[in-house]
PDB file of N, CA and C in Angstrom:
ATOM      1  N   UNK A   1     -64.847  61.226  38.849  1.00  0.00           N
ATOM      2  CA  UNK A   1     -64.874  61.146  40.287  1.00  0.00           C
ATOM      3  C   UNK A   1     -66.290  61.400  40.814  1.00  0.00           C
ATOM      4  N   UNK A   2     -67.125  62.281  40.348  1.00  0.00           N
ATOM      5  CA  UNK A   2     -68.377  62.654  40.658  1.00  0.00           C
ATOM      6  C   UNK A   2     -69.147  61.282  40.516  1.00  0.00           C
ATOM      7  N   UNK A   3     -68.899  60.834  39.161  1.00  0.00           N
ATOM      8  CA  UNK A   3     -70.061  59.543  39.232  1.00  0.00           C
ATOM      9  C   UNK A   3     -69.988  58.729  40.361  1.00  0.00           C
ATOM     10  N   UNK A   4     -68.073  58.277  40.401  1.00  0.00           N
ATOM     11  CA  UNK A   4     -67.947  57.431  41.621  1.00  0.00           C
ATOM     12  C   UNK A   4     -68.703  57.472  42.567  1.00  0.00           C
ATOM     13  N   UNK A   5     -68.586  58.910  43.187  1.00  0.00           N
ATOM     14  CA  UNK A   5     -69.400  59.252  44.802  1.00  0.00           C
ATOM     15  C   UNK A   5     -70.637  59.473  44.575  1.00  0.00           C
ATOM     16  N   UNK A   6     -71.385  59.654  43.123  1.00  0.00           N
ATOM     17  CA  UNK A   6     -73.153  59.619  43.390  1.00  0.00           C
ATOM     18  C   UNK A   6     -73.616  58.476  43.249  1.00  0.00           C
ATOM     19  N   UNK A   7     -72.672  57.345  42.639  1.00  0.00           N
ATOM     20  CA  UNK A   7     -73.073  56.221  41.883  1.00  0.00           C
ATOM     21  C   UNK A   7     -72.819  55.337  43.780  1.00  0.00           C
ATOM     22  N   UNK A   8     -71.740  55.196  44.269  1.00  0.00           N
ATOM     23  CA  UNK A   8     -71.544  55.350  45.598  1.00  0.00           C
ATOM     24  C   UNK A   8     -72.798  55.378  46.947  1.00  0.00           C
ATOM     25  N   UNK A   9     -73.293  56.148  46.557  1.00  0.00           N
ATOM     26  CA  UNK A   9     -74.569  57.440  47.330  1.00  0.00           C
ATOM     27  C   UNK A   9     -75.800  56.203  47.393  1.00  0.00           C
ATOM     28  N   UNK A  10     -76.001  56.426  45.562  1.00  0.00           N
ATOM     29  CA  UNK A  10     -77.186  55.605  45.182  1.00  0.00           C
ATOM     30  C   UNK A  10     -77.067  54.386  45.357  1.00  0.00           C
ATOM     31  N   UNK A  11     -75.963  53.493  45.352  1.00  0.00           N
ATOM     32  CA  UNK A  11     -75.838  52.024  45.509  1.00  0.00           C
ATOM     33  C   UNK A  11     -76.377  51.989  47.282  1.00  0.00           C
ATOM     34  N   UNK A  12     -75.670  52.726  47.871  1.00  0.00           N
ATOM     35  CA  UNK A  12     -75.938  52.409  49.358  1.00  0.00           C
ATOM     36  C   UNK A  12     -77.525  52.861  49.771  1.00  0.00           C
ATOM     37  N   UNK A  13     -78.165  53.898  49.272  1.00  0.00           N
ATOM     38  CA  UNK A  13     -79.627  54.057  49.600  1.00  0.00           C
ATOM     39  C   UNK A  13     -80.440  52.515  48.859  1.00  0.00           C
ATOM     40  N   UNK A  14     -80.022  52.511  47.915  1.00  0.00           N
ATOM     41  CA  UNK A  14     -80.658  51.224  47.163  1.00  0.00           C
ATOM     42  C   UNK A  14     -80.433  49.799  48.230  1.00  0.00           C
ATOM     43  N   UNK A  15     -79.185  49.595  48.746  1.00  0.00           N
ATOM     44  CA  UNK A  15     -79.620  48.616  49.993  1.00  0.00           C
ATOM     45  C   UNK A  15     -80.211  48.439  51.201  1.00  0.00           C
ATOM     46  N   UNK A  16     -79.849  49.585  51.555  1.00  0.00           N
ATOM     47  CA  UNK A  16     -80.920  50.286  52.710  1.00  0.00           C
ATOM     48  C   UNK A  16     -82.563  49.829  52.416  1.00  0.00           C
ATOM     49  N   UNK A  17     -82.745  50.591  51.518  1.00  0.00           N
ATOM     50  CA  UNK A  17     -84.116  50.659  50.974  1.00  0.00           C
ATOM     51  C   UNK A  17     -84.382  48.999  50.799  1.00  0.00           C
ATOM     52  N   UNK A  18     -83.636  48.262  50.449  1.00  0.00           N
ATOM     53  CA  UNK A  18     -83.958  46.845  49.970  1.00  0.00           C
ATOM     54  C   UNK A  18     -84.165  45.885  51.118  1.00  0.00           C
ATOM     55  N   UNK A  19     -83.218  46.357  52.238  1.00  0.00           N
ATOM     56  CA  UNK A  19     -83.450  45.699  53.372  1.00  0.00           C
ATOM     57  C   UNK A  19     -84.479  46.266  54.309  1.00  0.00           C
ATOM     58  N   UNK A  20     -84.881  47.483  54.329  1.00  0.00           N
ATOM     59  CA  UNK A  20     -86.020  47.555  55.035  1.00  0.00           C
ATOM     60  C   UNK A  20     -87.254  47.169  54.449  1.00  0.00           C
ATOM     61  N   UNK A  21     -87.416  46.983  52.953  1.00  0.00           N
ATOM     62  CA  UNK A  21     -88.319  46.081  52.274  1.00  0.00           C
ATOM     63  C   UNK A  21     -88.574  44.724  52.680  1.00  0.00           C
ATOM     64  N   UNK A  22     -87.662  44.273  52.712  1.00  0.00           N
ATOM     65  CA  UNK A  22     -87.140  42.816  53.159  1.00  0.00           C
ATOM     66  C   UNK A  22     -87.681  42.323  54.708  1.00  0.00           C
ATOM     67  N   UNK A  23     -87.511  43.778  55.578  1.00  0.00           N
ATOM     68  CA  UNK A  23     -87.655  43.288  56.541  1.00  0.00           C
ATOM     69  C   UNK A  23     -89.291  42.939  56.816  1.00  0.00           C
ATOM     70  N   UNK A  24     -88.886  41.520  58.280  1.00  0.00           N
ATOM     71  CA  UNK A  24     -90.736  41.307  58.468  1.00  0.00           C
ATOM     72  C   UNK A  24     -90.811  42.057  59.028  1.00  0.00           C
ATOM     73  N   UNK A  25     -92.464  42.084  59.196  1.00  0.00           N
ATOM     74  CA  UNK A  25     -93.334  42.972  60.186  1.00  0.00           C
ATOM     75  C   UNK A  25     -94.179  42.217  60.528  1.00  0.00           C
ATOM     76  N   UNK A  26     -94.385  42.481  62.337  1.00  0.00           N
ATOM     77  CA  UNK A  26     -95.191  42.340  62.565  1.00  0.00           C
ATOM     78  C   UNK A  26     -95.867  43.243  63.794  1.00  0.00           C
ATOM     79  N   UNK A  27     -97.137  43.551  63.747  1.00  0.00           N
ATOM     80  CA  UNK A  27     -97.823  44.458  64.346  1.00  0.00           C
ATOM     81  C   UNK A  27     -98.529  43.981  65.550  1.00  0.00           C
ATOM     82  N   UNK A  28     -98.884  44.089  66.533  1.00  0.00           N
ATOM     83  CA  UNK A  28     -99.678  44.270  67.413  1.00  0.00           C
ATOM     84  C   UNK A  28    -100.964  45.064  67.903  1.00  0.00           C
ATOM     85  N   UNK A  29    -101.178  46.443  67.006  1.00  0.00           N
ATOM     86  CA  UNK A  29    -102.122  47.323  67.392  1.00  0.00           C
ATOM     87  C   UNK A  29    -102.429  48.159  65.700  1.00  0.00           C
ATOM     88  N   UNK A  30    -103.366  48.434  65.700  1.00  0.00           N
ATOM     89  CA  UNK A  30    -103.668  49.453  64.888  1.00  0.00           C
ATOM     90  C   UNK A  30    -102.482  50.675  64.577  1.00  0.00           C
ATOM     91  N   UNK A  31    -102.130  51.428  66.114  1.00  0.00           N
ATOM     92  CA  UNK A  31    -101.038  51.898  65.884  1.00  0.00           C
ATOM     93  C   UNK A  31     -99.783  51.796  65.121  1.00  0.00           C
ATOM     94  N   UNK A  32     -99.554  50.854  65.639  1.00  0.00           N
ATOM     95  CA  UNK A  32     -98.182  50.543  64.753  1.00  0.00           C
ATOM     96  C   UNK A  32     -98.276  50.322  63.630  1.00  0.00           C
ATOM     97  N   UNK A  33     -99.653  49.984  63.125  1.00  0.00           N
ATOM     98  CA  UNK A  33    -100.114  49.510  61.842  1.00  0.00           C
ATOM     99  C   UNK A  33     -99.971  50.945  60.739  1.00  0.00           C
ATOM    100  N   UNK A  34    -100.722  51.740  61.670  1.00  0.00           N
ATOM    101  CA  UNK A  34    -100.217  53.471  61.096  1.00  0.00           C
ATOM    102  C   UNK A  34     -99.365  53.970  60.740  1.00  0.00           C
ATOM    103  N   UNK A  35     -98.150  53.919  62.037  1.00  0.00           N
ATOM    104  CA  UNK A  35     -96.897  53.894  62.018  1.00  0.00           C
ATOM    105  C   UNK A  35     -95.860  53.288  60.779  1.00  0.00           C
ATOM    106  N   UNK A  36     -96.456  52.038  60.187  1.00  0.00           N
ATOM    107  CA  UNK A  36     -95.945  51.599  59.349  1.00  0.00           C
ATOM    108  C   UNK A  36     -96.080  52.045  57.825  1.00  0.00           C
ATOM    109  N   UNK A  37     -97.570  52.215  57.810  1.00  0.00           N
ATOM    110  CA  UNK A  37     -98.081  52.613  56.942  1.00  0.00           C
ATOM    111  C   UNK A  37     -97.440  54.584  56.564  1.00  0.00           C
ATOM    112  N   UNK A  38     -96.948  55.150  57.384  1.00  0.00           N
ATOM    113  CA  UNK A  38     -96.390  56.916  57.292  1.00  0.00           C
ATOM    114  C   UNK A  38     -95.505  56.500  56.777  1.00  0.00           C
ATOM    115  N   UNK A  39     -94.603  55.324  57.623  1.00  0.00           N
ATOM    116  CA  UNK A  39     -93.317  55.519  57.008  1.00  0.00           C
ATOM    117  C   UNK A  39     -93.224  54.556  55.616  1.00  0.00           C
ATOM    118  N   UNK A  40     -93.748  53.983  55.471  1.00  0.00           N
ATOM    119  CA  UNK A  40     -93.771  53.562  53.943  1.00  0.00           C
ATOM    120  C   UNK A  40     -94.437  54.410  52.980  1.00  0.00           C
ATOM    121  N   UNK A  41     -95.581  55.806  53.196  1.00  0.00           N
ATOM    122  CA  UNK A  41     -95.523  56.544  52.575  1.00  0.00           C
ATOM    123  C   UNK A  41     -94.174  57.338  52.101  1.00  0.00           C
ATOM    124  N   UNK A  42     -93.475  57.424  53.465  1.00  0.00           N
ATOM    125  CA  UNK A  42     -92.291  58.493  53.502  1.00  0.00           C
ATOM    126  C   UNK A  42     -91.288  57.835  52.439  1.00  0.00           C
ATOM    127  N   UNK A  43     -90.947  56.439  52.186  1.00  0.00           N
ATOM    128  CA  UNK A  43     -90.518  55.604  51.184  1.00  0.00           C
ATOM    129  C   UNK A  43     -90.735  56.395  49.971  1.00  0.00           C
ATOM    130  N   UNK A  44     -91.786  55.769  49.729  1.00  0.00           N
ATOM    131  CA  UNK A  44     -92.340  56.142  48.320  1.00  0.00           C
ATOM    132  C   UNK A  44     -91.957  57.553  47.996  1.00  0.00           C
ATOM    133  N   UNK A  45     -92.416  58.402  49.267  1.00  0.00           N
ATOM    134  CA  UNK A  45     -91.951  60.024  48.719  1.00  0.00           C
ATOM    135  C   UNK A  45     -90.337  60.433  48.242  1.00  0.00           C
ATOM    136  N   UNK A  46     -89.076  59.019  49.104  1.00  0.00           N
ATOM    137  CA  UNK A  46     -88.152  59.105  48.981  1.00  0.00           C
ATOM    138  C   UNK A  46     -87.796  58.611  47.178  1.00  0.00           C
ATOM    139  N   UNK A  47     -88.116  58.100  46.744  1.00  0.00           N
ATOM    140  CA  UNK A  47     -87.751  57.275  45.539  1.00  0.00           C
ATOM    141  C   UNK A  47     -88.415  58.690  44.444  1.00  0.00           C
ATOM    142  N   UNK A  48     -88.822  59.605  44.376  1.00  0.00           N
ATOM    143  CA  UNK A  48     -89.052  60.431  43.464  1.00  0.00           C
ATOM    144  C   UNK A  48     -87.538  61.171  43.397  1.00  0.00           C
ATOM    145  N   UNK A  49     -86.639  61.448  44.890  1.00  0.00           N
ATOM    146  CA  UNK A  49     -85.161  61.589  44.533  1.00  0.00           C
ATOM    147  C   UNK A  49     -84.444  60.462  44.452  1.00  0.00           C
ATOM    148  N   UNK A  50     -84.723  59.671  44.292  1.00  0.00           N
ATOM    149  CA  UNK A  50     -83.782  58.078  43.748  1.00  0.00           C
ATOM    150  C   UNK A  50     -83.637  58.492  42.489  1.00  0.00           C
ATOM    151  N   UNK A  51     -84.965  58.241  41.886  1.00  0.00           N
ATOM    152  CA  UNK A  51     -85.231  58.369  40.532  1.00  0.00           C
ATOM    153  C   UNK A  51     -84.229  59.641  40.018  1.00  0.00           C
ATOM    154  N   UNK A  52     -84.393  61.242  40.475  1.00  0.00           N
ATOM    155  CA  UNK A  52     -83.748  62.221  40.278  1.00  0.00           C
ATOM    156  C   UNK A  52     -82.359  61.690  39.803  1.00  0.00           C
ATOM    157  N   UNK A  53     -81.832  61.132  41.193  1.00  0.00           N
ATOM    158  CA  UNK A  53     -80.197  60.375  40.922  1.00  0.00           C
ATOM    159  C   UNK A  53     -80.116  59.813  39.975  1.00  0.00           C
ATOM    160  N   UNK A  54     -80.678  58.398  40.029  1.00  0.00           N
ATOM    161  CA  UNK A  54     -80.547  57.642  38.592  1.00  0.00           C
ATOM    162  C   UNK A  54     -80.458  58.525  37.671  1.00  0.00           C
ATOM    163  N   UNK A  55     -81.634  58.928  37.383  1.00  0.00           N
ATOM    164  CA  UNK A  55     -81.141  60.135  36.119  1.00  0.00           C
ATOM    165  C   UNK A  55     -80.004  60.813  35.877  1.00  0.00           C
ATOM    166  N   UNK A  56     -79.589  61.754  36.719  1.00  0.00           N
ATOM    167  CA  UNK A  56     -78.350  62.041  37.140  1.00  0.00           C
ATOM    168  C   UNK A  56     -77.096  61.292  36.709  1.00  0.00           C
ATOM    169  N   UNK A  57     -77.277  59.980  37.075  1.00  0.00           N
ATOM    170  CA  UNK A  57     -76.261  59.137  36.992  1.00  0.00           C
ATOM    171  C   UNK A  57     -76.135  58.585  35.230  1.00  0.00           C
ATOM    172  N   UNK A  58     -77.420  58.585  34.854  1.00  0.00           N
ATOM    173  CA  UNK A  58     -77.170  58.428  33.209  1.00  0.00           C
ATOM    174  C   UNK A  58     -77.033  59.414  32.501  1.00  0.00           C
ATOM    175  N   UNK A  59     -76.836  60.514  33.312  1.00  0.00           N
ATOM    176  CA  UNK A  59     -76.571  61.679  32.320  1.00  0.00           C
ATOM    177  C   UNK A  59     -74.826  61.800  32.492  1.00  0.00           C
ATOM    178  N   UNK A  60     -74.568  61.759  33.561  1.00  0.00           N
ATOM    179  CA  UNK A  60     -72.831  61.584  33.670  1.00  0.00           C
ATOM    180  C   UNK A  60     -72.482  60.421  33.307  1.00  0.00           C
ATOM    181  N   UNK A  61     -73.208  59.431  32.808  1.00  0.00           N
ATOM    182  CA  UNK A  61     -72.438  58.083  31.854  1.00  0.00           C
ATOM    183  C   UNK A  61     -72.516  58.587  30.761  1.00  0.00           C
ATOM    184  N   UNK A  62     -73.646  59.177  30.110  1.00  0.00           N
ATOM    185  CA  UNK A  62     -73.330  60.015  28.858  1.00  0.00           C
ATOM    186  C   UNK A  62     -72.591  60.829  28.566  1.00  0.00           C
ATOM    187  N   UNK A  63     -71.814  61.638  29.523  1.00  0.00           N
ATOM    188  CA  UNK A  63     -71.154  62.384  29.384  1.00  0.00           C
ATOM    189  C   UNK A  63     -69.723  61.713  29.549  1.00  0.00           C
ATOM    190  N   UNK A  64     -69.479  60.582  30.274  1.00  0.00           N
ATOM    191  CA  UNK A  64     -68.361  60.031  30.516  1.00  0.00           C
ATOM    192  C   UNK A  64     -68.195  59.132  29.056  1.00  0.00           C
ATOM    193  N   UNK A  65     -69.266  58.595  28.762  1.00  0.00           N
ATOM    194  CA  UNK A  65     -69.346  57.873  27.320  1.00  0.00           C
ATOM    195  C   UNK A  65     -68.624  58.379  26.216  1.00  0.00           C
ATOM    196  N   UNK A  66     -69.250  59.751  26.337  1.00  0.00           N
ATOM    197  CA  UNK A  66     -68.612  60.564  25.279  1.00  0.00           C
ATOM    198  C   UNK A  66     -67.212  61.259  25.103  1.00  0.00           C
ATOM    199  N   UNK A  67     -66.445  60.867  26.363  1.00  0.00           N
ATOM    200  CA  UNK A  67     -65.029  60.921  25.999  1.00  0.00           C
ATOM    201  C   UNK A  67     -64.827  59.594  25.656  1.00  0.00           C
ATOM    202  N   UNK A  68     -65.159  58.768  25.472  1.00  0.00           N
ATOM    203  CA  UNK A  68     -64.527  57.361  25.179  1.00  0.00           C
ATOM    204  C   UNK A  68     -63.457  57.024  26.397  1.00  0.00           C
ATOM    205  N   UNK A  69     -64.310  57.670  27.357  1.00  0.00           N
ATOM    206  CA  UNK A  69     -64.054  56.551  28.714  1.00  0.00           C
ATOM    207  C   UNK A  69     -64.290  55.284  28.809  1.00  0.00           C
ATOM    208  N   UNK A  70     -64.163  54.689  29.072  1.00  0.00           N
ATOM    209  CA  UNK A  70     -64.493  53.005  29.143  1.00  0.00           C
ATOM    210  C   UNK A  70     -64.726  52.218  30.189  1.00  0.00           C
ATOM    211  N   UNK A  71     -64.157  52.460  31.381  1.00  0.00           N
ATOM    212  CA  UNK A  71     -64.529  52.137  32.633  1.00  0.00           C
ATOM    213  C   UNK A  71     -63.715  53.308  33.702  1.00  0.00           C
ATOM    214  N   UNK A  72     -64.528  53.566  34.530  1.00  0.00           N
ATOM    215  CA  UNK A  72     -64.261  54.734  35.764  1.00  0.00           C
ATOM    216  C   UNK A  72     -62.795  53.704  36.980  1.00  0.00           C
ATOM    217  N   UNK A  73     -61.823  54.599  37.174  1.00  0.00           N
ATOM    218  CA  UNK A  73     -60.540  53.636  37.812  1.00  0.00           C
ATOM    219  C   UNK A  73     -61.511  53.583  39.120  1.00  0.00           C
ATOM    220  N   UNK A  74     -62.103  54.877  39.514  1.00  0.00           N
ATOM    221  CA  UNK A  74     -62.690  54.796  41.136  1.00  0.00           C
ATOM    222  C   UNK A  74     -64.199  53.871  41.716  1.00  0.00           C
ATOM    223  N   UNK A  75     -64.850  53.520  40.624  1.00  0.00           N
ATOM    224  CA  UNK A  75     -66.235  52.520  40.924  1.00  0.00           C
ATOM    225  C   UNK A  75     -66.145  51.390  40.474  1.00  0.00           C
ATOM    226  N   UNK A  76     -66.508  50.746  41.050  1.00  0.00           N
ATOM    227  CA  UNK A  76     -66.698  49.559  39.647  1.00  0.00           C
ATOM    228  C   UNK A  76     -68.483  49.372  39.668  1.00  0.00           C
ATOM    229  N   UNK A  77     -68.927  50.069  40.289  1.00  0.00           N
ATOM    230  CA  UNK A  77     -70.350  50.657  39.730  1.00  0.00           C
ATOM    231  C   UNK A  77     -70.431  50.988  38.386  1.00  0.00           C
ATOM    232  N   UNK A  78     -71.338  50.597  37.716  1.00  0.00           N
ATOM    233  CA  UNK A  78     -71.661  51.256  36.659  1.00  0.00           C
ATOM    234  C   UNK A  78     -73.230  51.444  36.324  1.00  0.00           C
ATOM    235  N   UNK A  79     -73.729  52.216  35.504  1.00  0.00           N
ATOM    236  CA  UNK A  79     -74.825  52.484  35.098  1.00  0.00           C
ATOM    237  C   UNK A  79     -75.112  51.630  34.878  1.00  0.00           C
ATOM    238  N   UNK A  80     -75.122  50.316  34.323  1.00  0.00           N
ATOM    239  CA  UNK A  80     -75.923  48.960  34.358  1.00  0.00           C
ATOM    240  C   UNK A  80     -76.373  47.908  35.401  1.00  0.00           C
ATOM    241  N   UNK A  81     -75.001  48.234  36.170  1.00  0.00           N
ATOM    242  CA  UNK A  81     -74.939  47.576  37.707  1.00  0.00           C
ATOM    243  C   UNK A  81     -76.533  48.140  37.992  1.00  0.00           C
ATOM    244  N   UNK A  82     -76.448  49.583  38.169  1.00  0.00           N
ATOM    245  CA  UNK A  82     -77.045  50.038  39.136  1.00  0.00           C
ATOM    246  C   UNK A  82     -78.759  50.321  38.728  1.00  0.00           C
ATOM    247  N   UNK A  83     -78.502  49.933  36.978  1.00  0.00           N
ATOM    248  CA  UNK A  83     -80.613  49.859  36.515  1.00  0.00           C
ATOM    249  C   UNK A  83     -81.026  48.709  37.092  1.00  0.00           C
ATOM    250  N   UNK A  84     -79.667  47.286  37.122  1.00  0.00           N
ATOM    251  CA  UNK A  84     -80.667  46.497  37.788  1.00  0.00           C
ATOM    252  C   UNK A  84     -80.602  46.145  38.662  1.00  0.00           C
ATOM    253  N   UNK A  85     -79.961  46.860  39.509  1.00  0.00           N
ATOM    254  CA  UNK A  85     -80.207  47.177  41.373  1.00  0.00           C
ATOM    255  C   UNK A  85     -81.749  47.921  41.379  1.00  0.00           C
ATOM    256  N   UNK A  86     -81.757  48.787  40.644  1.00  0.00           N
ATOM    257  CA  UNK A  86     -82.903  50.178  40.887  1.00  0.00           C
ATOM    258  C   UNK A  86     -84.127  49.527  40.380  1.00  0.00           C
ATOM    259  N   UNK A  87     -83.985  48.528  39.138  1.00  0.00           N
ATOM    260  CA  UNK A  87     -85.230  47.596  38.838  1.00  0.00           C
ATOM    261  C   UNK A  87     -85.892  46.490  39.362  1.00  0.00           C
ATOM    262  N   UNK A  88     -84.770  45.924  40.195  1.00  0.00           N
ATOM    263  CA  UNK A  88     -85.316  45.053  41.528  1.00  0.00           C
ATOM    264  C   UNK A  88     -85.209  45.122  42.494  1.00  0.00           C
ATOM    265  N   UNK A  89     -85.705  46.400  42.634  1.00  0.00           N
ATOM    266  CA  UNK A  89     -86.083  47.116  44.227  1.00  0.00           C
ATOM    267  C   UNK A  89     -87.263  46.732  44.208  1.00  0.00           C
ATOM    268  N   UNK A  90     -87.578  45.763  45.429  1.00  0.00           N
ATOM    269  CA  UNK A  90     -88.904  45.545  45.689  1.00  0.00           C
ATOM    270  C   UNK A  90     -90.117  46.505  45.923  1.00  0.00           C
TER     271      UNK A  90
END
């Protein structure tokens, strides 16, 4: 159940994150140019706890692995789904 709701967590920050990647920009002033530039620092600072999760999340597939679980009834997320969600994050 835990994986469900972190695996859950992380799928939905991962689209978020993908669509504000996605989105255009366009600027008008230096300002906003700033503006853009903080909060895409603030990005980057966010993905050092992405990363945390992911981890997280392959450590409870290992652990789910190792009962000879086979697929979770509550996600249909899985740790593979979600490396290559997390690997083609722009």
């Amino acid at each position: 159940m835990e994986f469900a709701h972190k695996a859950s967590a992380f799928n939905n920050w991962c689209e978020n994150a993908e669509e504000d990647l996605s989105e255009p920009v366009h600027c008008v002033s230096l300002n906003e140019i700033r503006q853009l530039q903080k909060e895409h620092e603030a990005f980057l600072a966010s993905m050092v706890g992405a990363q945390e999760d992911f981890n997280y999340l392959l450590a409870l597939d290992q652990q789910i692995k190792a009962l000879n679980v086979s697929s979770s009834p509550y996600t249909w997320l899985t740790v593979d789904v979600l490396g290559r969600i997390w690997k083609h994050l722009p």
